[in-house]
C-alpha atoms as a PDB file:
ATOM      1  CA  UNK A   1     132.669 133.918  98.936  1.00  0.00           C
ATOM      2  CA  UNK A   2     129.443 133.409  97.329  1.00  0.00           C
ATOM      3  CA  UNK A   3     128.853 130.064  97.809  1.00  0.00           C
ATOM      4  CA  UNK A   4     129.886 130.846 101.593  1.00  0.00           C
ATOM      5  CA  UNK A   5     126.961 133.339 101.901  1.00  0.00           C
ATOM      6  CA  UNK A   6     124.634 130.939  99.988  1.00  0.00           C
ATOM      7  CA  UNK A   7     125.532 128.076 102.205  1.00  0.00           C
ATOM      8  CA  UNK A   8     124.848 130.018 105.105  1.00  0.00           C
ATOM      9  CA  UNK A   9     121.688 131.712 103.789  1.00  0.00           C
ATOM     10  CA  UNK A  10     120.397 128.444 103.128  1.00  0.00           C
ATOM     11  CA  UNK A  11     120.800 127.104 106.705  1.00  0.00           C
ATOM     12  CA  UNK A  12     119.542 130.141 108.335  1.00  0.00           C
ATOM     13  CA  UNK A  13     116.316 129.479 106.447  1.00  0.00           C
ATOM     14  CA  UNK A  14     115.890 125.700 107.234  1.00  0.00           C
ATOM     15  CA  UNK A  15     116.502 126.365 110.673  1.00  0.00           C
ATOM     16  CA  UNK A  16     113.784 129.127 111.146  1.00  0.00           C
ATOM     17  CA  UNK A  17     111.548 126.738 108.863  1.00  0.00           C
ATOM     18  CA  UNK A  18     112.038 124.112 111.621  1.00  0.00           C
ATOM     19  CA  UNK A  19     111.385 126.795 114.581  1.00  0.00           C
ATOM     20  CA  UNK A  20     108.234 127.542 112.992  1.00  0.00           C
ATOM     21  CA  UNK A  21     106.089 124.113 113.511  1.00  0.00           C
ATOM     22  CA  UNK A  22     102.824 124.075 114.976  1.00  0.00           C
ATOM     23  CA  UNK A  23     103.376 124.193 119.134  1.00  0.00           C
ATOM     24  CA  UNK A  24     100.816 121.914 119.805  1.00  0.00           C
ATOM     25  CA  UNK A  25     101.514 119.205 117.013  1.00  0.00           C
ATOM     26  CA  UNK A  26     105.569 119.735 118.734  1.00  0.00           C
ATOM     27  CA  UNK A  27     103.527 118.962 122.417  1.00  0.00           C
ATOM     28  CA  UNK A  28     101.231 116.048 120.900  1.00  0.00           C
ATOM     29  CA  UNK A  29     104.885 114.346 119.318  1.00  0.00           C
ATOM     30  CA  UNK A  30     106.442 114.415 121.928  1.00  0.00           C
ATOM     31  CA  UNK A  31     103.597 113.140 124.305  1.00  0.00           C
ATOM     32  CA  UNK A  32     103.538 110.492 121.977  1.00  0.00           C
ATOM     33  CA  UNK A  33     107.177 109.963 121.767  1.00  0.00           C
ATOM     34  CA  UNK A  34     106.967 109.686 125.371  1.00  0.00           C
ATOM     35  CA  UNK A  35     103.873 106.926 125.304  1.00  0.00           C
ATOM     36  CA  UNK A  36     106.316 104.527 123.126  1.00  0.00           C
ATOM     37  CA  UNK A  37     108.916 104.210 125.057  1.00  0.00           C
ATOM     38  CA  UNK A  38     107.062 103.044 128.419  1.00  0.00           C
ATOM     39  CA  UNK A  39     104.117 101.469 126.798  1.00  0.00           C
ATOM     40  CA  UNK A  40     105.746  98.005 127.891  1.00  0.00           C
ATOM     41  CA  UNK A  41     105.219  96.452 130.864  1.00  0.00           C
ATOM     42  CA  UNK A  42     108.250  95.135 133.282  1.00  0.00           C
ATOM     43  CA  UNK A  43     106.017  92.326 134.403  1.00  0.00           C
ATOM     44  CA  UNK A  44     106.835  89.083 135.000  1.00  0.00           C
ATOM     45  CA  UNK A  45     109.077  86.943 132.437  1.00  0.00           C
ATOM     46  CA  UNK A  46     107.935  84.146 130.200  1.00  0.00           C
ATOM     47  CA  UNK A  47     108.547  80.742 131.787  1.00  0.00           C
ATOM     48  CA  UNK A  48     110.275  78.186 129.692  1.00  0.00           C
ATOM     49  CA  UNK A  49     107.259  76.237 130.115  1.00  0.00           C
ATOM     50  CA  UNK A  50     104.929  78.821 128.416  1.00  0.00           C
ATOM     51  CA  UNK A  51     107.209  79.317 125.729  1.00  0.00           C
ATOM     52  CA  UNK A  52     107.191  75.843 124.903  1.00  0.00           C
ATOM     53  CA  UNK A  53     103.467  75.668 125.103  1.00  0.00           C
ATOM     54  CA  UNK A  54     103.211  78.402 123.295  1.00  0.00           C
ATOM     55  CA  UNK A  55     105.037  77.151 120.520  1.00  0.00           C
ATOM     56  CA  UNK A  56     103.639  74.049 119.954  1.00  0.00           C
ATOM     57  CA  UNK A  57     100.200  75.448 120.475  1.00  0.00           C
ATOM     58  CA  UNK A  58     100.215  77.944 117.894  1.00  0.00           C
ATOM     59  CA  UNK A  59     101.875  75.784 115.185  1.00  0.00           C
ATOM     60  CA  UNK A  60      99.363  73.431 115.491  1.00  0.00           C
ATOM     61  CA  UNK A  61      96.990  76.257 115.484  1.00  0.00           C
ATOM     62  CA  UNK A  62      98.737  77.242 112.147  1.00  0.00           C
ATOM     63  CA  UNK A  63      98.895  73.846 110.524  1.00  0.00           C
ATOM     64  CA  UNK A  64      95.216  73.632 111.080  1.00  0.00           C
ATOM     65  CA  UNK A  65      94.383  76.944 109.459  1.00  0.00           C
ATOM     66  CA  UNK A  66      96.004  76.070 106.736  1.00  0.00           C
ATOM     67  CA  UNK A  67      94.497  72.628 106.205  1.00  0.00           C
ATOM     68  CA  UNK A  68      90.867  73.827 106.703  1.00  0.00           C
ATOM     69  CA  UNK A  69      90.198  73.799 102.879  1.00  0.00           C
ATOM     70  CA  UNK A  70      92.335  70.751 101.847  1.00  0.00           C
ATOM     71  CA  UNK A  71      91.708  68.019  99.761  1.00  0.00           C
ATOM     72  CA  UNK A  72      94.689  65.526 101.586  1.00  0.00           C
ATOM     73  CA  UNK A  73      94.139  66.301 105.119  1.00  0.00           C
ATOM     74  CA  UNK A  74      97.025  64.231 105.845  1.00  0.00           C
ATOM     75  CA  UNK A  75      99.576  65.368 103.396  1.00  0.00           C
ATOM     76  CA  UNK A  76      98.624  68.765 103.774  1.00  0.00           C
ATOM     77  CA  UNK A  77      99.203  68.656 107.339  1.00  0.00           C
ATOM     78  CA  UNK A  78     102.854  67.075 107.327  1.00  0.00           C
ATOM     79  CA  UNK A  79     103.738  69.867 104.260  1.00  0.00           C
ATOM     80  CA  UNK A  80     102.815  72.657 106.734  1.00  0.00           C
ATOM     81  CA  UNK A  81     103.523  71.450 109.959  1.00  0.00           C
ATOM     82  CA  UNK A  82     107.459  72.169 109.395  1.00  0.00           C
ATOM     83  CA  UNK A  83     106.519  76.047 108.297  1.00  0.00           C
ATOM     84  CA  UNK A  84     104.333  76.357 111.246  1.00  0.00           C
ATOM     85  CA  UNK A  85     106.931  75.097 113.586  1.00  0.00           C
ATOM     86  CA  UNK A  86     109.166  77.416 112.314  1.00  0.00           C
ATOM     87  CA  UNK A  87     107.156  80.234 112.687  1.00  0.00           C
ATOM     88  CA  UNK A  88     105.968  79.479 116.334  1.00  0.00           C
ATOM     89  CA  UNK A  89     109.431  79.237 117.299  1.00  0.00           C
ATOM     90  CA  UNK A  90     110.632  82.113 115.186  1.00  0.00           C
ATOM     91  CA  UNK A  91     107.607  84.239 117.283  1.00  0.00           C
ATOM     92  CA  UNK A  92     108.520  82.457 120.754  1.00  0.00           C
ATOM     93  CA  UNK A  93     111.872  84.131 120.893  1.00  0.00           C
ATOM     94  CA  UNK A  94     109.942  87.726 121.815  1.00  0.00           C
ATOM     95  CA  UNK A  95     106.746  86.503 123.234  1.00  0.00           C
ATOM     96  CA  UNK A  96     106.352  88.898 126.433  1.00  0.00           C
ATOM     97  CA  UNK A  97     104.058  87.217 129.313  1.00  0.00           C
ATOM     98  CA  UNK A  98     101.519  89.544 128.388  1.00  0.00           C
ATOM     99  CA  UNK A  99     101.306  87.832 124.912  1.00  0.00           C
ATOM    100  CA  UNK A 100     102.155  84.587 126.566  1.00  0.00           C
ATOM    101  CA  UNK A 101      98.760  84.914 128.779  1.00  0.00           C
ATOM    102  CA  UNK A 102      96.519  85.854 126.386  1.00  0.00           C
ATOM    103  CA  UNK A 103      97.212  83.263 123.751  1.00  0.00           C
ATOM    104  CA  UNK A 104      97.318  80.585 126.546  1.00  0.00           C
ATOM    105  CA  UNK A 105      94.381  81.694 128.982  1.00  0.00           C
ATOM    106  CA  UNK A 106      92.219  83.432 127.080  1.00  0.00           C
ATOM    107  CA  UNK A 107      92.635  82.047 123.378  1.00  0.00           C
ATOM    108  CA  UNK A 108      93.329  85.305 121.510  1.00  0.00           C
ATOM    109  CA  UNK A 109      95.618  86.943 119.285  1.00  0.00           C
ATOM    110  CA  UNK A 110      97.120  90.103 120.407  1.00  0.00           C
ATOM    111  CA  UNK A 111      98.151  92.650 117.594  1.00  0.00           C
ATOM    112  CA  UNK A 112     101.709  92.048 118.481  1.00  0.00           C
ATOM    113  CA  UNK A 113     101.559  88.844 117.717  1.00  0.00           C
ATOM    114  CA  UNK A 114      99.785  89.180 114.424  1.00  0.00           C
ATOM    115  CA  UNK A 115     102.973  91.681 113.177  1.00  0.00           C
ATOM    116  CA  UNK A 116     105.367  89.180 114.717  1.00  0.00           C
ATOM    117  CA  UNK A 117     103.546  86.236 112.709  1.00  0.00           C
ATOM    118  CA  UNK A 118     103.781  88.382 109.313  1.00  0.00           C
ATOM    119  CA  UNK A 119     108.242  88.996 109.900  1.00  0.00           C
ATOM    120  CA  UNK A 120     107.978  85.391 111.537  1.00  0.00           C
ATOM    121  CA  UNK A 121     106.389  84.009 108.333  1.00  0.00           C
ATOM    122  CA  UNK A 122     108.576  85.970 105.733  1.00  0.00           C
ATOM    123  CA  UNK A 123     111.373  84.766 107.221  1.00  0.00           C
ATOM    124  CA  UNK A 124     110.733  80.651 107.971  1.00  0.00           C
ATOM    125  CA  UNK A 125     109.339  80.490 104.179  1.00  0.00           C
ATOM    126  CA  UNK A 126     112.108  82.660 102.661  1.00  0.00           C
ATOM    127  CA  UNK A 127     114.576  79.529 103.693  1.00  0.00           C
ATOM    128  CA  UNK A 128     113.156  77.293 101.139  1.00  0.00           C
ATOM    129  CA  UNK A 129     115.517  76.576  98.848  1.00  0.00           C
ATOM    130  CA  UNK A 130     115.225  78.847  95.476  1.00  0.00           C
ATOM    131  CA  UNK A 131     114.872  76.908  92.544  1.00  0.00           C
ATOM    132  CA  UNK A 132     118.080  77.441  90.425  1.00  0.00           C
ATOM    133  CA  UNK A 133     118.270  80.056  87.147  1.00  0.00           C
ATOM    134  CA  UNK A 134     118.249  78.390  83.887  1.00  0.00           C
ATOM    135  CA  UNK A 135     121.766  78.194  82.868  1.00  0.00           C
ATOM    136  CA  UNK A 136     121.966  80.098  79.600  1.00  0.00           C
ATOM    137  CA  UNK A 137     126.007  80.625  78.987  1.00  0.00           C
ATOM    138  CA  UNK A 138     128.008  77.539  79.385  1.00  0.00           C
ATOM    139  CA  UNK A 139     131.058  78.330  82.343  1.00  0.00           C
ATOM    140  CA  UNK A 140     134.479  77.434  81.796  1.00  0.00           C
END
């Protein structure tokens, strides 16, 4: 019977804890709430065409960023340019028209696409092959 009144006691007091927020912070989250979910536009889709372009045009983009400071030039560029390539396709697979049209046309980077190229890039360089663990106990 106690632990029935304490259970109880104990919800009536996190549910008039929650009642008593702030009204307008409740107004502001849920204006905000409300902003998220339409902040995308149902323009028009991504053509197959700009996709492609896309791709190719931002791993080469890539493959030159990273070879800006090399030594080899050449070697440099064939190490990176399967990474890239990976990564511009990995990105591709979500790019919106929006994304599509400023990369393209106007030759910048959207903030979308600079979180999509930090997942994109954690994933295409997380499929290298670990090197294997020492083998310490001899298996039967």
């Amino acid at each position: 019977m106690k632990t029935f009144f304490a259970f109880t006691a104990s919800l009536l007091m996190v549910f008039s804890l929650a009642s008593c927020s702030d009204d307008d912070t409740a107004v502001e989250a849920n204006r905000s709430t409300r902003a998220h979910q339409f902040d995308h536009t149902h323009g028009r889709e991504v053509t197959d065409l700009e996709k492609h372009r896309f791709e190719h045009q931002f791993a080469d983009q890539c493959v030159e960023r990273e070879i800006r400071n090399s030594r080899n030039k050449e070697l440099d560029r064939q190490r990176f340019s399967k990474p890239c390539l990976c990564i511009a396709t990995f990105m591709m697979k979500d790019l919106t028209a929006k994304e599509a049209e400023k990369f393209l046309k106007e030759h910048k980077n959207t903030q979308s696409l600079r979180i999509r190229y930090e997942n994109a890039a954690y994933h295409c360089l997380q499929e290298k092959a670990q090197a294997k663990a020492p083998v310490i106990f001899k298996q039967r």
